[in-house]
N, C-alpha and C. Protein backbone atom coordinates (compact mmCIF):
# COMPACT_ATOMS: atom_id res chain seq x y z
N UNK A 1 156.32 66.37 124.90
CA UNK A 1 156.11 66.51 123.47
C UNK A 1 155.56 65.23 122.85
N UNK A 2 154.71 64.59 123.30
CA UNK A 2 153.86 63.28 122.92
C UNK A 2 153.08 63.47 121.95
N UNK A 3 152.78 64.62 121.76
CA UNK A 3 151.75 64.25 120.84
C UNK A 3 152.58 66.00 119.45
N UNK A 4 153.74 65.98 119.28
CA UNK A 4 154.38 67.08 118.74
C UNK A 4 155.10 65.98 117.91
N UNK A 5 156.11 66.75 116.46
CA UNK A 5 156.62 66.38 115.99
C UNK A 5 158.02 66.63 116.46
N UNK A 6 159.01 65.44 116.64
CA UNK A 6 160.18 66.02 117.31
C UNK A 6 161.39 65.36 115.97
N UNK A 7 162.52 65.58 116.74
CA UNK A 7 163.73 65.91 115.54
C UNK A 7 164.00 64.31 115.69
N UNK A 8 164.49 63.59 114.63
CA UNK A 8 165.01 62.64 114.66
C UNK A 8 166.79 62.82 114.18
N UNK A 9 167.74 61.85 114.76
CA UNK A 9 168.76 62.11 113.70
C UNK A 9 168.84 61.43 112.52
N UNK A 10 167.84 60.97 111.93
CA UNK A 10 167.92 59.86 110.53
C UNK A 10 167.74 60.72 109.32
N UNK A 11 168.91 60.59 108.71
CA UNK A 11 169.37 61.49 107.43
C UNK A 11 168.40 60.87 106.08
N UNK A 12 167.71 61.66 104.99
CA UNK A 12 167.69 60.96 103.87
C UNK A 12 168.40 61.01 103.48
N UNK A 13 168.40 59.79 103.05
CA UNK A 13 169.27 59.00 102.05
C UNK A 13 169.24 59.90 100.55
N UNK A 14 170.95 60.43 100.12
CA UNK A 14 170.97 60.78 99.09
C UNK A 14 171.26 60.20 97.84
N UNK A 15 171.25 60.23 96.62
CA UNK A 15 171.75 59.42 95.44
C UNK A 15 173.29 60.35 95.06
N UNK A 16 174.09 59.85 94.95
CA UNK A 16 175.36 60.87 94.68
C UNK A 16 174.87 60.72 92.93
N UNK A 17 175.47 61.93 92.36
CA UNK A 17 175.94 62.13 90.89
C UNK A 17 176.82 61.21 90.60
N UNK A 18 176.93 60.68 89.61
CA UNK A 18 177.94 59.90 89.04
C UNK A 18 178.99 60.28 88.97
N UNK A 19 180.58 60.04 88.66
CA UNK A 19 181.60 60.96 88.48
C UNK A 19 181.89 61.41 87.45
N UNK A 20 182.09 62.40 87.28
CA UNK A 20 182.84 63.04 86.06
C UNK A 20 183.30 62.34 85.53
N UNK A 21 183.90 62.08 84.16
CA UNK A 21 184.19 61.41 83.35
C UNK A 21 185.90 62.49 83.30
N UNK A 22 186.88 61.67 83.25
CA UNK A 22 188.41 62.39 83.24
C UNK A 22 188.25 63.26 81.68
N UNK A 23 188.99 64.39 82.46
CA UNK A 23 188.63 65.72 80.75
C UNK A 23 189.81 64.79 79.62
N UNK A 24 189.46 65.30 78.51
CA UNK A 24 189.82 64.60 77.62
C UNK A 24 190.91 65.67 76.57
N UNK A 25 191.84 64.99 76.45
CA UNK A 25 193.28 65.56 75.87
C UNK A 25 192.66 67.19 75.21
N UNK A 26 193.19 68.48 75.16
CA UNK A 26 192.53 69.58 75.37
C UNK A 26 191.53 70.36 75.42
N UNK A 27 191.05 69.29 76.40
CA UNK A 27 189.84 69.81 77.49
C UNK A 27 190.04 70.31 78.79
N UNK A 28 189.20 71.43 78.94
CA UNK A 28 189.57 72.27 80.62
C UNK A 28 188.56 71.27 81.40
N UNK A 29 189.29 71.07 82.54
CA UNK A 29 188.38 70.42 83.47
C UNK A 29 187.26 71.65 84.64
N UNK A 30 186.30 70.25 84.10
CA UNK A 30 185.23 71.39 84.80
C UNK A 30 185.58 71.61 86.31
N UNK A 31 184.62 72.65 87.23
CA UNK A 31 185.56 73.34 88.16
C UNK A 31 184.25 72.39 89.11
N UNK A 32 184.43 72.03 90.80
CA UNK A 32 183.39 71.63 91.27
C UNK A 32 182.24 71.79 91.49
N UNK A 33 181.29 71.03 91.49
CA UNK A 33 179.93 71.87 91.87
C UNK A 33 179.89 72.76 93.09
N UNK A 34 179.15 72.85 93.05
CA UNK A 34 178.86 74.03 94.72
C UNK A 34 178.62 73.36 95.98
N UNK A 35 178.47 73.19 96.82
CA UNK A 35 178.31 72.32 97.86
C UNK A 35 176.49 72.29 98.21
N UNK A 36 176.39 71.53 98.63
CA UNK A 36 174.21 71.22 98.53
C UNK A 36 174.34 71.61 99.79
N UNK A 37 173.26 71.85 99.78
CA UNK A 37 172.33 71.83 101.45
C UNK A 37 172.48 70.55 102.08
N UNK A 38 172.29 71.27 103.48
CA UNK A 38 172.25 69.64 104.58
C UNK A 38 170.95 68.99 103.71
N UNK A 39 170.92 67.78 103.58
CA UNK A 39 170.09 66.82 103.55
C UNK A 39 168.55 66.68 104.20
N UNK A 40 167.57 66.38 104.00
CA UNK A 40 166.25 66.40 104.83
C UNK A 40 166.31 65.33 106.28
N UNK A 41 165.91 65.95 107.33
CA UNK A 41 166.01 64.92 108.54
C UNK A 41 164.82 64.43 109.02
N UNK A 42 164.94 63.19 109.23
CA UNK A 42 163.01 63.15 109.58
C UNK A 42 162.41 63.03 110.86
N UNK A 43 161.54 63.96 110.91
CA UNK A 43 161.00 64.58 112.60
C UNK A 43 159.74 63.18 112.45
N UNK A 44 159.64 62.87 113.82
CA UNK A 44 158.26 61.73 114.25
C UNK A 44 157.50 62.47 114.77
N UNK A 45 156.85 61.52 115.62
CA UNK A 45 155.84 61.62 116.59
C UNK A 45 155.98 61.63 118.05
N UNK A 46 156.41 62.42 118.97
CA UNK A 46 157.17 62.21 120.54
C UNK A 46 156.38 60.68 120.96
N UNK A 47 155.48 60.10 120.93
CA UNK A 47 154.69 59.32 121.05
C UNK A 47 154.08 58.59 119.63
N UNK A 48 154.38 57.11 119.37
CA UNK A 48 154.02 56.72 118.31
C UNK A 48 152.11 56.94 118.41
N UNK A 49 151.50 57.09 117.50
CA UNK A 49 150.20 57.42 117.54
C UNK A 49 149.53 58.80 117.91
N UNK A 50 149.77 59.28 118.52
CA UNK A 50 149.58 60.22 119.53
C UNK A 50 149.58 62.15 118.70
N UNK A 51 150.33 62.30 117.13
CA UNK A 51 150.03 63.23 116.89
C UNK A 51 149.20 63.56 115.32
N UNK A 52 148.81 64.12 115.10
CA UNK A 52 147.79 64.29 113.92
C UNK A 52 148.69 64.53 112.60
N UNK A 53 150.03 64.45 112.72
CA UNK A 53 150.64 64.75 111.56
C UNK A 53 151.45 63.33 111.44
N UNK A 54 152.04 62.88 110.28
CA UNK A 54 152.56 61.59 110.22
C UNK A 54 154.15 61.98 109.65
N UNK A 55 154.93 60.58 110.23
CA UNK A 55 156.68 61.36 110.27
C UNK A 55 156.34 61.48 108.74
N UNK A 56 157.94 62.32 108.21
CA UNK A 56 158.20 62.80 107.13
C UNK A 56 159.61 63.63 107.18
N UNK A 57 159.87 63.53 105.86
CA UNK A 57 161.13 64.21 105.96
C UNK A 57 161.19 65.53 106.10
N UNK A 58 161.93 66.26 106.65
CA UNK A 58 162.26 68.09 106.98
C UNK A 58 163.12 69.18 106.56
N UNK A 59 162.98 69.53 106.15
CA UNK A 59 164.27 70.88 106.09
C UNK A 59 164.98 71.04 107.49
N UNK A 60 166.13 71.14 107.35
CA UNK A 60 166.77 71.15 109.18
C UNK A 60 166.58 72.56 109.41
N UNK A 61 166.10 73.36 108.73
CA UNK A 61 165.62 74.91 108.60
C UNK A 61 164.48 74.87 109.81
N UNK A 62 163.41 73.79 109.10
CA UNK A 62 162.02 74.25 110.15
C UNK A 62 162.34 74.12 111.45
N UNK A 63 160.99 74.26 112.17
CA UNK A 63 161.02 74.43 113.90
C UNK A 63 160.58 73.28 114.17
N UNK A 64 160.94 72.25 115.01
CA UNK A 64 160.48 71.04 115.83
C UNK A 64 160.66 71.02 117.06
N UNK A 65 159.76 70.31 118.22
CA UNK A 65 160.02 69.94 119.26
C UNK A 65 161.30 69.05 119.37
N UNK A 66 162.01 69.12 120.50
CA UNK A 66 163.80 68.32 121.09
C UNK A 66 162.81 67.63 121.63
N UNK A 67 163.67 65.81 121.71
CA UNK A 67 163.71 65.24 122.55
C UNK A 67 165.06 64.98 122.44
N UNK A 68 165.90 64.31 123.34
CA UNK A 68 167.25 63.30 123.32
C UNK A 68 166.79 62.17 123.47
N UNK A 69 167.80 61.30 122.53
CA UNK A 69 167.90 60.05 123.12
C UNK A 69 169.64 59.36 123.28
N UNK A 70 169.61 58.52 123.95
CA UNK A 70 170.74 57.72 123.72
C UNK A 70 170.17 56.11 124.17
N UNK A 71 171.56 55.48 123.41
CA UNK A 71 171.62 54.31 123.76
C UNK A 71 171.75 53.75 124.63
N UNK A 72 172.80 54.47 125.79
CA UNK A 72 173.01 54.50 126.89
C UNK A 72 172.41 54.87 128.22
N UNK A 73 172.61 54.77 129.37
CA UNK A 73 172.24 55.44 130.88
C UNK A 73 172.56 56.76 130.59
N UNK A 74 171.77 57.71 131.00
CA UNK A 74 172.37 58.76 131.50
C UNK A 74 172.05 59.25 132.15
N UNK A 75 172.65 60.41 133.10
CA UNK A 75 171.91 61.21 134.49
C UNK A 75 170.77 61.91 133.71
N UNK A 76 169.51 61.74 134.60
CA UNK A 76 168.77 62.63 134.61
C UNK A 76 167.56 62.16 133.32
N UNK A 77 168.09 61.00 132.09
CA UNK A 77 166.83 60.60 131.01
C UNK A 77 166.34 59.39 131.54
N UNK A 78 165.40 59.19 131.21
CA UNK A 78 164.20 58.01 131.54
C UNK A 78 164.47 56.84 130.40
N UNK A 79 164.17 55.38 130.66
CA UNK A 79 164.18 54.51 129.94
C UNK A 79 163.04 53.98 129.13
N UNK A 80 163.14 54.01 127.94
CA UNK A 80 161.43 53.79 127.24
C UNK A 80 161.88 52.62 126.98
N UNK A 81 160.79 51.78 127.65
CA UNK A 81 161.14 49.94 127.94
C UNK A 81 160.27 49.39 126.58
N UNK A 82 159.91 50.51 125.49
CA UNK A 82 159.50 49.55 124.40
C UNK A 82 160.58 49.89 123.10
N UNK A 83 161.18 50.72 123.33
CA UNK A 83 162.75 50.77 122.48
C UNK A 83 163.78 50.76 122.62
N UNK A 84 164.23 50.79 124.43
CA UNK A 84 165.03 50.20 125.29
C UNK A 84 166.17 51.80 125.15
N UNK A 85 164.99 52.62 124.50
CA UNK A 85 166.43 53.76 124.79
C UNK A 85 166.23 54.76 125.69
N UNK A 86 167.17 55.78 126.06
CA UNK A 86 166.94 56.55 127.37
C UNK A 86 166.85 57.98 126.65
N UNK A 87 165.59 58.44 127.11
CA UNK A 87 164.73 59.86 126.63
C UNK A 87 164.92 60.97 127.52
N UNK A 88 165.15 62.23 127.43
CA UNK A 88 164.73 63.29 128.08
C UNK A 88 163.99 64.42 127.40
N UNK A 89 163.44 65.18 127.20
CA UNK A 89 162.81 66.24 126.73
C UNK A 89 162.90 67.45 127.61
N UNK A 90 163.22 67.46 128.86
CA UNK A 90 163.56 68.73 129.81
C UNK A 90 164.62 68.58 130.81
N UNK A 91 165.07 67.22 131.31
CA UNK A 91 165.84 67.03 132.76
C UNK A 91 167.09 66.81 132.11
N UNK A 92 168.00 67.76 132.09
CA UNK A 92 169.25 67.88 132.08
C UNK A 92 169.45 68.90 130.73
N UNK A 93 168.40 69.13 130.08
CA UNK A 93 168.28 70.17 128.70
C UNK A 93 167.85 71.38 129.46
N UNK A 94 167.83 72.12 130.52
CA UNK A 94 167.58 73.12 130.60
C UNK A 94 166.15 73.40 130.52
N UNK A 95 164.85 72.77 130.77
CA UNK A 95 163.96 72.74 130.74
C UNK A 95 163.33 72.09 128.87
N UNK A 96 161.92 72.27 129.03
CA UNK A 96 161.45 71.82 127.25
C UNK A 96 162.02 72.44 126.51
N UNK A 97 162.38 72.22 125.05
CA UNK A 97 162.82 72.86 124.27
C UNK A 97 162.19 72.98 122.77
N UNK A 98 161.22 73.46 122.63
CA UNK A 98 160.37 73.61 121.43
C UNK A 98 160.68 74.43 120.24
N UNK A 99 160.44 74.34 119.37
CA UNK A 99 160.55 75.12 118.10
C UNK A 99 162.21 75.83 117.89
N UNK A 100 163.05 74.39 117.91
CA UNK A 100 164.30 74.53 117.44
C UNK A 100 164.35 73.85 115.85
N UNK A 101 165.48 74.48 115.59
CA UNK A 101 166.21 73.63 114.38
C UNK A 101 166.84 72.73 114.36
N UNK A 102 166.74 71.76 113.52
CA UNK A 102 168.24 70.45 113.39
C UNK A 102 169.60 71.04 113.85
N UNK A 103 170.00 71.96 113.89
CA UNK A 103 171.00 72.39 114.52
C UNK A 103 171.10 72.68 115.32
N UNK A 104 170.00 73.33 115.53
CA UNK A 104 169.97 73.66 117.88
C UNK A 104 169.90 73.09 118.21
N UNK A 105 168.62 71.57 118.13
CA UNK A 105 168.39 70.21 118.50
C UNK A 105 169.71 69.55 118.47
N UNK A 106 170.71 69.17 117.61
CA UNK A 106 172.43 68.46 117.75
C UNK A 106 172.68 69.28 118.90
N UNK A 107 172.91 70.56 118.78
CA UNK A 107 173.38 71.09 119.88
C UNK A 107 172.67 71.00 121.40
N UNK A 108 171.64 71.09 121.25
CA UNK A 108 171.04 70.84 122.93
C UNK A 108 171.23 69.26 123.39
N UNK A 109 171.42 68.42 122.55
CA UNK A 109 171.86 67.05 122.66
C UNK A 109 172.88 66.40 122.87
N UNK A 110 174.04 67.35 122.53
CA UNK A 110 175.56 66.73 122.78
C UNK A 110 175.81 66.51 124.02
């Protein structure tokens, strides 16, 4: 997936709402908001340079190419000696894994 957009785990950054202000002597307190959507995650480039679209943030909805990474060794991922981290995209994932979601991608990664 070198030249595909793949999943990153880097969250945007949200701004929280300020807090409520405490209700005031007979005042009903308001009830909570609703809970938001996951946050936008931002998919790269499997290869810096290499694809015609430039990173950006995502809906964890859309479809992206998986890669893994870790910090660590692990059976079966390769070491990319210019970010010093260890990659797989098929060897130990069950072969490639294309056009998942931020949530299948966590999951094919754990």
């Amino acid at each position: 997936f070198d030249d595909e957009l793949i999943w990153s785990s880097d969250q945007k950054p949200e701004r929280s709402p300020p807090p409520a202000p405490p209700p005031q002597q007979g005042q009903v307190p308001q009830p909570p908001s609703p809970p938001q959507s996951p946050p936008p995650r931002k998919v790269e480039c499997g290869r810096a340079g290499n694809c015609p679209e430039p990173t950006r943030w995502a809906e964890p909805s859309e479809r992206h190419e998986v890669r893994c990474c870790s910090d660590t060794a692990l059976e079966k991922f390769r070491r990319v000696r210019e970010c010093g981290l260890w990659v797989s995209s098929k060897n130990g994932m069950g072969g490639c894994q294309g056009e998942k979601t931020f949530a299948e991608a966590e999951a094919i990664c754990a």
